[in-house]
N, C-alpha and C. Protein backbone atom coordinates (compact mmCIF):
# COMPACT_ATOMS: atom_id res chain seq x y z
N UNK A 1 0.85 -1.17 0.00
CA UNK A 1 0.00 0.00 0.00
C UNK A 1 0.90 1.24 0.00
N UNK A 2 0.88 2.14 -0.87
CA UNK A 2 1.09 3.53 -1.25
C UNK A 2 1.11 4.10 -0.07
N UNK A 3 2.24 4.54 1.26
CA UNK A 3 1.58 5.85 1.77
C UNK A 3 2.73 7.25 1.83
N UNK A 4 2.06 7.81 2.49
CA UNK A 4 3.01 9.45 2.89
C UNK A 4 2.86 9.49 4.43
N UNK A 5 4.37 10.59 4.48
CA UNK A 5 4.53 10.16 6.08
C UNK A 5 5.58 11.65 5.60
N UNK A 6 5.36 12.45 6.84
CA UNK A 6 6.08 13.66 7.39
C UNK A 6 7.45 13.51 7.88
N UNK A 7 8.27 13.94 7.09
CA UNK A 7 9.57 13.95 8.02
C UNK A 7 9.71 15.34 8.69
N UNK A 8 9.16 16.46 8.55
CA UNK A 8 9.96 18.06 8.76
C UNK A 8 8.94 18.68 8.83
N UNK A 9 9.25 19.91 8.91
CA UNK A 9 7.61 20.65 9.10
C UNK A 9 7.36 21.10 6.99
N UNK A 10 8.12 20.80 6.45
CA UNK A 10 7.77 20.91 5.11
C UNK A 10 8.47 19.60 4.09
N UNK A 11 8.74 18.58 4.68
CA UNK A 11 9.30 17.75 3.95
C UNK A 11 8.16 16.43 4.20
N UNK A 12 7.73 15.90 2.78
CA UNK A 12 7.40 14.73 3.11
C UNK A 12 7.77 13.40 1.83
N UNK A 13 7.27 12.53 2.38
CA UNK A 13 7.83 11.35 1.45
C UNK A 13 6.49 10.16 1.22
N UNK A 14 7.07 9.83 -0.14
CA UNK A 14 5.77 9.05 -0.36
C UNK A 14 6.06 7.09 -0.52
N UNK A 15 6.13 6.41 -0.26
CA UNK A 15 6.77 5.19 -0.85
C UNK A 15 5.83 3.96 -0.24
N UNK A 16 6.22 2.80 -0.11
CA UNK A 16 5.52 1.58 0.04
C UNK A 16 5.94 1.13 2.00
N UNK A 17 4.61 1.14 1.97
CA UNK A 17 4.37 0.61 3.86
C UNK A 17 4.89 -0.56 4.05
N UNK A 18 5.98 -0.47 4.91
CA UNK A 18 6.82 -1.67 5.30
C UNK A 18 6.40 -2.07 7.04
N UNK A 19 6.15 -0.99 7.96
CA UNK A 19 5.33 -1.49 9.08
C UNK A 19 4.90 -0.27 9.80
N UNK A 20 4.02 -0.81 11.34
CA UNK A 20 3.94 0.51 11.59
C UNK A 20 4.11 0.13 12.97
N UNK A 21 4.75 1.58 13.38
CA UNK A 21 5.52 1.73 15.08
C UNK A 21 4.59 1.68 16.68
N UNK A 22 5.23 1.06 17.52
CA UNK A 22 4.00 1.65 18.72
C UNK A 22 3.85 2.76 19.03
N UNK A 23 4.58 3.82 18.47
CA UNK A 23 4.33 5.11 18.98
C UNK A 23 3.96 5.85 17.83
N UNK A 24 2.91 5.17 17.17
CA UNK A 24 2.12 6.01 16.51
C UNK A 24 2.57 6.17 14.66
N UNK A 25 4.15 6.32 14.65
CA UNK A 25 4.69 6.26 13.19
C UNK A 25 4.73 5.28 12.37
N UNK A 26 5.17 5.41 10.91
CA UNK A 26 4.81 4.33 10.24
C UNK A 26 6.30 4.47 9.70
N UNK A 27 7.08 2.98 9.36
CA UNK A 27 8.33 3.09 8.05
C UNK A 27 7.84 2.89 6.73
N UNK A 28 8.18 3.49 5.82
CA UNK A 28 7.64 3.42 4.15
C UNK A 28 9.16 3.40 3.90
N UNK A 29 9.06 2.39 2.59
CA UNK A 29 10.45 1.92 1.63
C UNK A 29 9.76 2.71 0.36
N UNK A 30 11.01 3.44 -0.12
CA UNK A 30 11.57 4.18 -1.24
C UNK A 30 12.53 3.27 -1.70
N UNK A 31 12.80 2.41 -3.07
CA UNK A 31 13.89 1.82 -3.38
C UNK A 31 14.60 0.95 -2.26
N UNK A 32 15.67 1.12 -2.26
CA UNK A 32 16.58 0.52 -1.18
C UNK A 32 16.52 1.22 -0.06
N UNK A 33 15.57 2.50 0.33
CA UNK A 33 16.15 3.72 1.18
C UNK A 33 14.34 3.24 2.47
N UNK A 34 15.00 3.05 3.30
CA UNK A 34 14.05 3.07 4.98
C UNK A 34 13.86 4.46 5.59
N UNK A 35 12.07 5.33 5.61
CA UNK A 35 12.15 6.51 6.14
C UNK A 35 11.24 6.55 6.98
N UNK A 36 11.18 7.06 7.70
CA UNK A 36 9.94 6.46 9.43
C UNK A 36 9.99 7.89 9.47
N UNK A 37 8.24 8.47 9.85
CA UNK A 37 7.74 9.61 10.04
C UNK A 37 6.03 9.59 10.24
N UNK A 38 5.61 10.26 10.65
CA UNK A 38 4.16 10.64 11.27
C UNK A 38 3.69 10.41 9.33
N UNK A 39 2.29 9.79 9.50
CA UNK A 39 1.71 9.34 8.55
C UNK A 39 0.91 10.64 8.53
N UNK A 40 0.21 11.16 6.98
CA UNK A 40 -0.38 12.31 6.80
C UNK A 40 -1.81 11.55 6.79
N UNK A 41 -2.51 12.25 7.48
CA UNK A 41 -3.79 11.99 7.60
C UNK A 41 -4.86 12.82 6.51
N UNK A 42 -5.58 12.12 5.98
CA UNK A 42 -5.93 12.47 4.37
C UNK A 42 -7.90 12.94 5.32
N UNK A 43 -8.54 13.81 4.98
CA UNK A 43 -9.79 14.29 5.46
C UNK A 43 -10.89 14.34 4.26
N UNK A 44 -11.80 14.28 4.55
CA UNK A 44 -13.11 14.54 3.61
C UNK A 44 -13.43 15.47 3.50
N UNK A 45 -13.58 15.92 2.73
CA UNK A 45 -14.03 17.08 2.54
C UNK A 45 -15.67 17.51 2.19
């Protein structure tokens, strides 16, 4: 599954869900590259 996850207050990243943390974060794989950050929460509008 596709997700996005916050690294910075303006940086984010998009790649494939590899697991998710007890404290709330998720790791997503980019290529060979591992990036763990607060998942963006998507709203209805």
């Amino acid at each position: 599954m596709l997700r996005t996850i916050i690294l910075g207050s303006c940086v984010s990243v998009q790649g494939i869900l590899e697991r998710t943390l007890p404290d709330g974060r998720i790791a997503i794989r980019v290529g060979k590259k591992l990036f763990v950050g607060l998942p963006v929460v998507s709203r209805a509008v």
